[in-house]
C-alpha atoms as a PDB file:
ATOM      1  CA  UNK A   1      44.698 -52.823 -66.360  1.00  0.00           C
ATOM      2  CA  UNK A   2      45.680 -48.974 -66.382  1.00  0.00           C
ATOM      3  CA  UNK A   3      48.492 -47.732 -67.565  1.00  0.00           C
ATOM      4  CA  UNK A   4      49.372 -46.152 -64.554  1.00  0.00           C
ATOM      5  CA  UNK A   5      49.393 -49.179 -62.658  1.00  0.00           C
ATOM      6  CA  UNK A   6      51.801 -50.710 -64.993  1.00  0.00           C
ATOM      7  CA  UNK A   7      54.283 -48.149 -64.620  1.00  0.00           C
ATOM      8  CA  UNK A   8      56.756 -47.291 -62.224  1.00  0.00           C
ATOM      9  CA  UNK A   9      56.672 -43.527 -60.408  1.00  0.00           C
ATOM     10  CA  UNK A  10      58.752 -41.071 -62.215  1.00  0.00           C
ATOM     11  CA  UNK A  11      61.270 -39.133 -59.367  1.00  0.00           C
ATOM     12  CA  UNK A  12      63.094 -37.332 -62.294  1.00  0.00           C
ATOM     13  CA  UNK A  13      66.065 -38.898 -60.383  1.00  0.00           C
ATOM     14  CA  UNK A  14      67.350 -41.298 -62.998  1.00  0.00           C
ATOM     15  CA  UNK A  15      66.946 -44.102 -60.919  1.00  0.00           C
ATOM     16  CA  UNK A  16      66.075 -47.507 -62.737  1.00  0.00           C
ATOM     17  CA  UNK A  17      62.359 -48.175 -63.235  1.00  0.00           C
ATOM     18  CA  UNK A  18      61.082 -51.158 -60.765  1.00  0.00           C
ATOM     19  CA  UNK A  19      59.210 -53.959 -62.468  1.00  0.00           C
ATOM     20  CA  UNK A  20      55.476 -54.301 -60.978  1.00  0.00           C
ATOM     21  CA  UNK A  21      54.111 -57.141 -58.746  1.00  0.00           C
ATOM     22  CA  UNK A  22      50.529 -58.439 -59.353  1.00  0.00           C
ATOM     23  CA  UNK A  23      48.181 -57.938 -56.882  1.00  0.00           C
ATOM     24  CA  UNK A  24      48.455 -61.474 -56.040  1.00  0.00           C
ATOM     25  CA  UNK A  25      51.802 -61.584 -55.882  1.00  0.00           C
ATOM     26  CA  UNK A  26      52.238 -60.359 -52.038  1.00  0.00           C
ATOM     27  CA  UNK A  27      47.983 -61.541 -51.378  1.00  0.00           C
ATOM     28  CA  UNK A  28      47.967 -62.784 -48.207  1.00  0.00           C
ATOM     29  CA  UNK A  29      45.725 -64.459 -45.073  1.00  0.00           C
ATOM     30  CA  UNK A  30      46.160 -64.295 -41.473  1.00  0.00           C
ATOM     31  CA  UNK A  31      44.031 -66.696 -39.024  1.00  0.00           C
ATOM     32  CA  UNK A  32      43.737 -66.693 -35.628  1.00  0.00           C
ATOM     33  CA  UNK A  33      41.261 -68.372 -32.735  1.00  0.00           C
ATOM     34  CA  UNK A  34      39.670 -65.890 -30.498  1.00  0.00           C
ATOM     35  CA  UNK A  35      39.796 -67.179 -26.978  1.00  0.00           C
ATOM     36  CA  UNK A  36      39.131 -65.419 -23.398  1.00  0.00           C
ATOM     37  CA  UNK A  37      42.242 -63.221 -23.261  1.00  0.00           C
ATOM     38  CA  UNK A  38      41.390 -61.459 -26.369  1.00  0.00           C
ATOM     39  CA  UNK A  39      37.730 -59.642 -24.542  1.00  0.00           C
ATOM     40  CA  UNK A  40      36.688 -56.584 -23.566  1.00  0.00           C
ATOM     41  CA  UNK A  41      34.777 -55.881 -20.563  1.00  0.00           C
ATOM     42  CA  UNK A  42      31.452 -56.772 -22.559  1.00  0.00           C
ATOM     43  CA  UNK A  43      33.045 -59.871 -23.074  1.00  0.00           C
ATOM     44  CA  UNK A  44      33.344 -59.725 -27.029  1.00  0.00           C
ATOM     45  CA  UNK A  45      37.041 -59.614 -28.348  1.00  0.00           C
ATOM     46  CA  UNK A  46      38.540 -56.274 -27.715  1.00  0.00           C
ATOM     47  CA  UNK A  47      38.758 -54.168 -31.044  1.00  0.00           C
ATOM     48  CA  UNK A  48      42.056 -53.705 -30.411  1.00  0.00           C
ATOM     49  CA  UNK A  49      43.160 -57.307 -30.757  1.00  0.00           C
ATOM     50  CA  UNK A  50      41.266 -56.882 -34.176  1.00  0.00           C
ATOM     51  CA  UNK A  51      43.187 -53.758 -35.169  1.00  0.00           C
ATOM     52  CA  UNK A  52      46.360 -55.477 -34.382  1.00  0.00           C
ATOM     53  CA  UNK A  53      45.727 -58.862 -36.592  1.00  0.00           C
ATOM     54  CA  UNK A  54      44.979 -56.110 -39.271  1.00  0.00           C
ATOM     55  CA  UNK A  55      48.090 -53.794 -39.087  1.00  0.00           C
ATOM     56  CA  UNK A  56      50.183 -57.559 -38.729  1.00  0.00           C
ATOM     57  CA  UNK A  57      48.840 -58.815 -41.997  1.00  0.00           C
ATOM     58  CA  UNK A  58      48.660 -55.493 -43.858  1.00  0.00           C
ATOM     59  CA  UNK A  59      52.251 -55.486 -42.966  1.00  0.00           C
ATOM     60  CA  UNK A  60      53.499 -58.699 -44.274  1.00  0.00           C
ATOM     61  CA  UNK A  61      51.907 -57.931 -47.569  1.00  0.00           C
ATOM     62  CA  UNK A  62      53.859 -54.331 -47.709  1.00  0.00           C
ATOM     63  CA  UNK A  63      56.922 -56.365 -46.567  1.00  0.00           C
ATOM     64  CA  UNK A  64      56.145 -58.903 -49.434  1.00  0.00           C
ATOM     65  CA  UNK A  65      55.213 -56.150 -52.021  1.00  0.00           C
ATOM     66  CA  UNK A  66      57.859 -54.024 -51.440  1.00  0.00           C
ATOM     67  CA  UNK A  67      60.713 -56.664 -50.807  1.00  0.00           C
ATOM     68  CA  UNK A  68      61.637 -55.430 -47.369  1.00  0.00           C
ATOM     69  CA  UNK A  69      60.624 -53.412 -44.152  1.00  0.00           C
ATOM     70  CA  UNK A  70      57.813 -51.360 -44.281  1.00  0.00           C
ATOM     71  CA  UNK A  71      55.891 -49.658 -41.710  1.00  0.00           C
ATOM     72  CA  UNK A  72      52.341 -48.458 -40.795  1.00  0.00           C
ATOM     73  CA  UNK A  73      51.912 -44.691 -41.924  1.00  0.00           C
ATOM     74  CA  UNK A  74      48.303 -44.741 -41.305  1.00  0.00           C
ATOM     75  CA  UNK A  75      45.514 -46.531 -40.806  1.00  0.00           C
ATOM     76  CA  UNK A  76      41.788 -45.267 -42.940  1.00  0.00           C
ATOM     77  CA  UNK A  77      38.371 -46.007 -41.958  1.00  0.00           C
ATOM     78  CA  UNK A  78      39.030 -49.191 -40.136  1.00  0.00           C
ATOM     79  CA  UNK A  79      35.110 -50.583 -39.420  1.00  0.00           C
ATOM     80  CA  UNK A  80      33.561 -52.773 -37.120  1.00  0.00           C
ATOM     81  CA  UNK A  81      30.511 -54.173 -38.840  1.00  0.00           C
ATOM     82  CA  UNK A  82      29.911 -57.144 -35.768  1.00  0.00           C
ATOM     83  CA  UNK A  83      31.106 -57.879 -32.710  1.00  0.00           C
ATOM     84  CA  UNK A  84      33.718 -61.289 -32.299  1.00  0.00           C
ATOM     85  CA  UNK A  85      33.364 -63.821 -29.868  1.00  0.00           C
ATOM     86  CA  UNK A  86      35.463 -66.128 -28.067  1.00  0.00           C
ATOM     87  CA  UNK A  87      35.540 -68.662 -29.888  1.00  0.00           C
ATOM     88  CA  UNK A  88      35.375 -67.175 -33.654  1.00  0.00           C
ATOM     89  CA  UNK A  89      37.905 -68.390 -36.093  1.00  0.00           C
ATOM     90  CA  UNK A  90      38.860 -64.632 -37.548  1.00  0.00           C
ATOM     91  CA  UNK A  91      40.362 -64.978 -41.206  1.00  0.00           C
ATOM     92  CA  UNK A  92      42.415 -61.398 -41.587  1.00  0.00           C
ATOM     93  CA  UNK A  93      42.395 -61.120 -45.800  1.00  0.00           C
ATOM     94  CA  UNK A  94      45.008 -58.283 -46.959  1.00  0.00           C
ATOM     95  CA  UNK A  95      46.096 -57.241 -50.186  1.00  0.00           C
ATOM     96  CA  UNK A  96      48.031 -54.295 -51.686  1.00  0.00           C
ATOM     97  CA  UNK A  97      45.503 -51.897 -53.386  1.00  0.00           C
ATOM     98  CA  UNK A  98      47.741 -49.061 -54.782  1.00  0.00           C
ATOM     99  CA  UNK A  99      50.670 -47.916 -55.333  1.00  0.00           C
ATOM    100  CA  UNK A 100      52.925 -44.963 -54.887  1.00  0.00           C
ATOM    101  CA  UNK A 101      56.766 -43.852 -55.100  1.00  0.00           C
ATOM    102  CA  UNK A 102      57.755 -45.504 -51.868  1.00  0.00           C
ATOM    103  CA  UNK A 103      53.908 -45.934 -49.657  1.00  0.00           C
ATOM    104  CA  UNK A 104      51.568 -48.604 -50.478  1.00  0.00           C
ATOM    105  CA  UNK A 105      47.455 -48.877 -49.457  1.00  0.00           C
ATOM    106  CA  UNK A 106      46.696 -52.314 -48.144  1.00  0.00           C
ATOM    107  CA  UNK A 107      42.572 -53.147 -47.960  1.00  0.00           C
ATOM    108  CA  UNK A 108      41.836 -55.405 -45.418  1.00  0.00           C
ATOM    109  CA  UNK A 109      38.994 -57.832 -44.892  1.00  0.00           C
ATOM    110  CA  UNK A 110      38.459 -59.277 -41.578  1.00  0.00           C
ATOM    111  CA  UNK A 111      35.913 -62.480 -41.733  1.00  0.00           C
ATOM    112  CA  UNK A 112      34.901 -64.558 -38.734  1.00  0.00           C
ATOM    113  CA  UNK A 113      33.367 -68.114 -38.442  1.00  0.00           C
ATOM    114  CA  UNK A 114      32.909 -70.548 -35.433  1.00  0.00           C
ATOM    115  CA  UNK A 115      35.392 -72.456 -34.958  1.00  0.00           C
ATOM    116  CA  UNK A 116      33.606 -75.397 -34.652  1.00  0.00           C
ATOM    117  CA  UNK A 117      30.718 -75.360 -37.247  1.00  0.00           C
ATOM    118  CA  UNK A 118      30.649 -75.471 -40.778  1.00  0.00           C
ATOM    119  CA  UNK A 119      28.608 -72.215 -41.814  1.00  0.00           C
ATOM    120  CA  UNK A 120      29.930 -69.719 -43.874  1.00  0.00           C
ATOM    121  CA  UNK A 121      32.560 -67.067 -42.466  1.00  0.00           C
ATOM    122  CA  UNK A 122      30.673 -63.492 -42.537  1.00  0.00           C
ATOM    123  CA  UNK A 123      32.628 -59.885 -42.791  1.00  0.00           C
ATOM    124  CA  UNK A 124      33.197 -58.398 -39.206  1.00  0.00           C
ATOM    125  CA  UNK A 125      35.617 -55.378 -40.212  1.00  0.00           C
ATOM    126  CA  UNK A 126      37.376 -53.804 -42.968  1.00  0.00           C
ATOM    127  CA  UNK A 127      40.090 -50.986 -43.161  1.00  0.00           C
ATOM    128  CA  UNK A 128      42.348 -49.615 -44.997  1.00  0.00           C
ATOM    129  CA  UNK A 129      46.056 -48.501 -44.290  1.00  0.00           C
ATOM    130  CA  UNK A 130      48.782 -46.913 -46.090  1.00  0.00           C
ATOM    131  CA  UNK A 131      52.362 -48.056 -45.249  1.00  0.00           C
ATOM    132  CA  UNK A 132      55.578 -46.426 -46.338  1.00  0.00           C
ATOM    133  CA  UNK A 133      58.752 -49.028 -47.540  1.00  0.00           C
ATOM    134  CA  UNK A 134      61.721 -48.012 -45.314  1.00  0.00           C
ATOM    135  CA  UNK A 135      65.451 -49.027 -45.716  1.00  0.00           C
ATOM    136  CA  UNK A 136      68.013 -50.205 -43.045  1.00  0.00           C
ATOM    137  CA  UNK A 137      68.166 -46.529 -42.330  1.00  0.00           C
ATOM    138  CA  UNK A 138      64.455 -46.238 -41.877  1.00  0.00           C
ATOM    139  CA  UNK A 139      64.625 -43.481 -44.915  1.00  0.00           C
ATOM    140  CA  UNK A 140      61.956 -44.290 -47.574  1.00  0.00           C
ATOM    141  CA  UNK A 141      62.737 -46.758 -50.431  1.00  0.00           C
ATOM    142  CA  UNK A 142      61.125 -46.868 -53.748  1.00  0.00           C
ATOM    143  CA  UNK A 143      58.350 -50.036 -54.074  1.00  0.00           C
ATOM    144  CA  UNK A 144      57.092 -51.543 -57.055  1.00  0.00           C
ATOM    145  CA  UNK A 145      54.024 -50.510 -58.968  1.00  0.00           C
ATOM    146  CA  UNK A 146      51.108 -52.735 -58.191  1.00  0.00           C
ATOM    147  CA  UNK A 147      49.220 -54.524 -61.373  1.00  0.00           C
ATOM    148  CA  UNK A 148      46.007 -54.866 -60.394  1.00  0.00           C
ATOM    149  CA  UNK A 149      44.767 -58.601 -62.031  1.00  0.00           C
ATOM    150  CA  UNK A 150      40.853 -58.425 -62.173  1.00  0.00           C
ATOM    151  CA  UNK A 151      38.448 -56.278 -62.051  1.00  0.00           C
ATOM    152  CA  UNK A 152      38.294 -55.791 -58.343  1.00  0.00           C
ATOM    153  CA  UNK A 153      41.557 -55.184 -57.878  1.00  0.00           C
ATOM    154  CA  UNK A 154      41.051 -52.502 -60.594  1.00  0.00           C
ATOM    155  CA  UNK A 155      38.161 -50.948 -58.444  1.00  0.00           C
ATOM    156  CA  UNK A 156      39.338 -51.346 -55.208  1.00  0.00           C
ATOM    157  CA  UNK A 157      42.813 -49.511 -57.234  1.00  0.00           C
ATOM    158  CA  UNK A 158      40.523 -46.724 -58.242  1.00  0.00           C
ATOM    159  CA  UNK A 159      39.096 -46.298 -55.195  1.00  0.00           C
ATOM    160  CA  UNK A 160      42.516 -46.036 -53.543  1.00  0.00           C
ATOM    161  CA  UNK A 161      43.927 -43.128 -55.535  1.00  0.00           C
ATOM    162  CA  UNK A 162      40.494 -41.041 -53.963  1.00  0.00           C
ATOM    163  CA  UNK A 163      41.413 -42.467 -50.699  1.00  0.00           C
ATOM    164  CA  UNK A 164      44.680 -40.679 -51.435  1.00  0.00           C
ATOM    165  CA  UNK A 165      43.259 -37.682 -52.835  1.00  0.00           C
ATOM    166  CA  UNK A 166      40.941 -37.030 -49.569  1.00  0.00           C
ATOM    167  CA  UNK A 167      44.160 -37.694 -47.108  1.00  0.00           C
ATOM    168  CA  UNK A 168      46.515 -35.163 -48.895  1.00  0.00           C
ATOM    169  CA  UNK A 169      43.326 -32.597 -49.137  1.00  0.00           C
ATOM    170  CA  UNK A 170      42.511 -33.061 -45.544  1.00  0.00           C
ATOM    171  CA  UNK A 171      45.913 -33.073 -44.673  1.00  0.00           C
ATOM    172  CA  UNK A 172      46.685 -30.075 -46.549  1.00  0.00           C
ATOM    173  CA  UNK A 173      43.286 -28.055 -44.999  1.00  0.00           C
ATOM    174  CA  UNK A 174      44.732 -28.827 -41.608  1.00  0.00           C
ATOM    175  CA  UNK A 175      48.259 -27.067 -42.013  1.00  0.00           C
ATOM    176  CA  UNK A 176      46.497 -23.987 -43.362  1.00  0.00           C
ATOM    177  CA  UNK A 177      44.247 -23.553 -40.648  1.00  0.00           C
ATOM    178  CA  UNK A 178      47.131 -23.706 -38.337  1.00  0.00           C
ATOM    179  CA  UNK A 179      49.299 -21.947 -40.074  1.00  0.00           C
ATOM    180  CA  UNK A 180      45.939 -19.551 -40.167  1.00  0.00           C
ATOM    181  CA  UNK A 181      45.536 -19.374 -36.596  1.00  0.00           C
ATOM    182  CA  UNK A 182      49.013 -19.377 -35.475  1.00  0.00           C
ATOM    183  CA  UNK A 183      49.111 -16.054 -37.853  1.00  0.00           C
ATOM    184  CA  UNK A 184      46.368 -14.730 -35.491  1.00  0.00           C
ATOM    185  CA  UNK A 185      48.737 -15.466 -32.527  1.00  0.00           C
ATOM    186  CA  UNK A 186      46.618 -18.112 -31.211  1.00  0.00           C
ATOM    187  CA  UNK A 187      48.435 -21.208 -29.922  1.00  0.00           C
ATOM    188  CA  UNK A 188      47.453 -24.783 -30.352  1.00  0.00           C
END
């Protein structure tokens, strides 16, 4: 376990340190049957329905992390890997990867199985999403550090603080090449 994981953010604001949560503390699974109202035009279920059972279970593990409303801020690299059919049991498997002063990444796993035969359940989707923890104001609220468990959770920790890295770089490239252009007098 790192030691940044087992501390709390420092905001130089005095406020009281928050005790962490293990990864499994907030772990959680989401299951739903896929039936006819959930297709596309191909007749496979409609990613969106997909994208939905992820941002619902990425958000009750935020909720349960941080101990109260949270809400999506983004959503990363969210993959189809196989199409769903009617009839697929989908298993939605979320967890809270990192960590920061008051957002959260939640890695998601989506897994789908027939619902009426005994084989294995095989990976359909993954993404990734970062949510902020928001107070009755909807203002930002400080969350608890995660403590990653095993060794996965230490990885998949790891790999979130890149994640991070790469969204505050990209973002940051963006606003100078429109701050760039708008300098040049063009208009976006």
């Amino acid at each position: 376990m790192t030691d940044q994981a087992t501390a709390a953010d420092s905001t130089g604001s005095g406020a009281p340190e928050i005790p962490g949560k293990p990864t499994s503390a907030s772990r959680t699974t989401l299951s739903h049957i896929m039936t006819q109202a959930d297709t596309n035009l191909l007749g496979t279920v409609h990613g969106g329905v997909i994208m939905k059972l992820v941002d619902d279970a990425a958000g009750a593990v935020a909720g349960r992390h941080s101990g109260g409303p949270a809400v999506t801020a983004s959503m990363d690299e969210m993959a189809f890997l196989e199409p769903v059919r009617v009839g697929d049991l989908v298993h939605v498997k979320a967890q809270v990867n990192w960590t920061g002063r008051t957002s959260m990444e939640v890695g998601v796993r989506v897994l789908a199985e027939r619902w009426n035969e005994s084989t294995p359940a095989t990976q359909v989707g993954s993404a990734y999403l970062v949510f902020a923890a928001v107070d009755a104001d909807g203002k930002p609220r400080r969350v608890p550090p995660v403590l990653p468990e095993t060794e996965r959770d230490e990885r998949r920790y790891q790999e979130a603080q890149i994640r991070r890295t790469h969204r505050l770089a990209r973002r940051r490239a963006i606003m100078e090449l429109r701050e760039k252009r708008a300098a040049e007098g063009f208009e976006d």
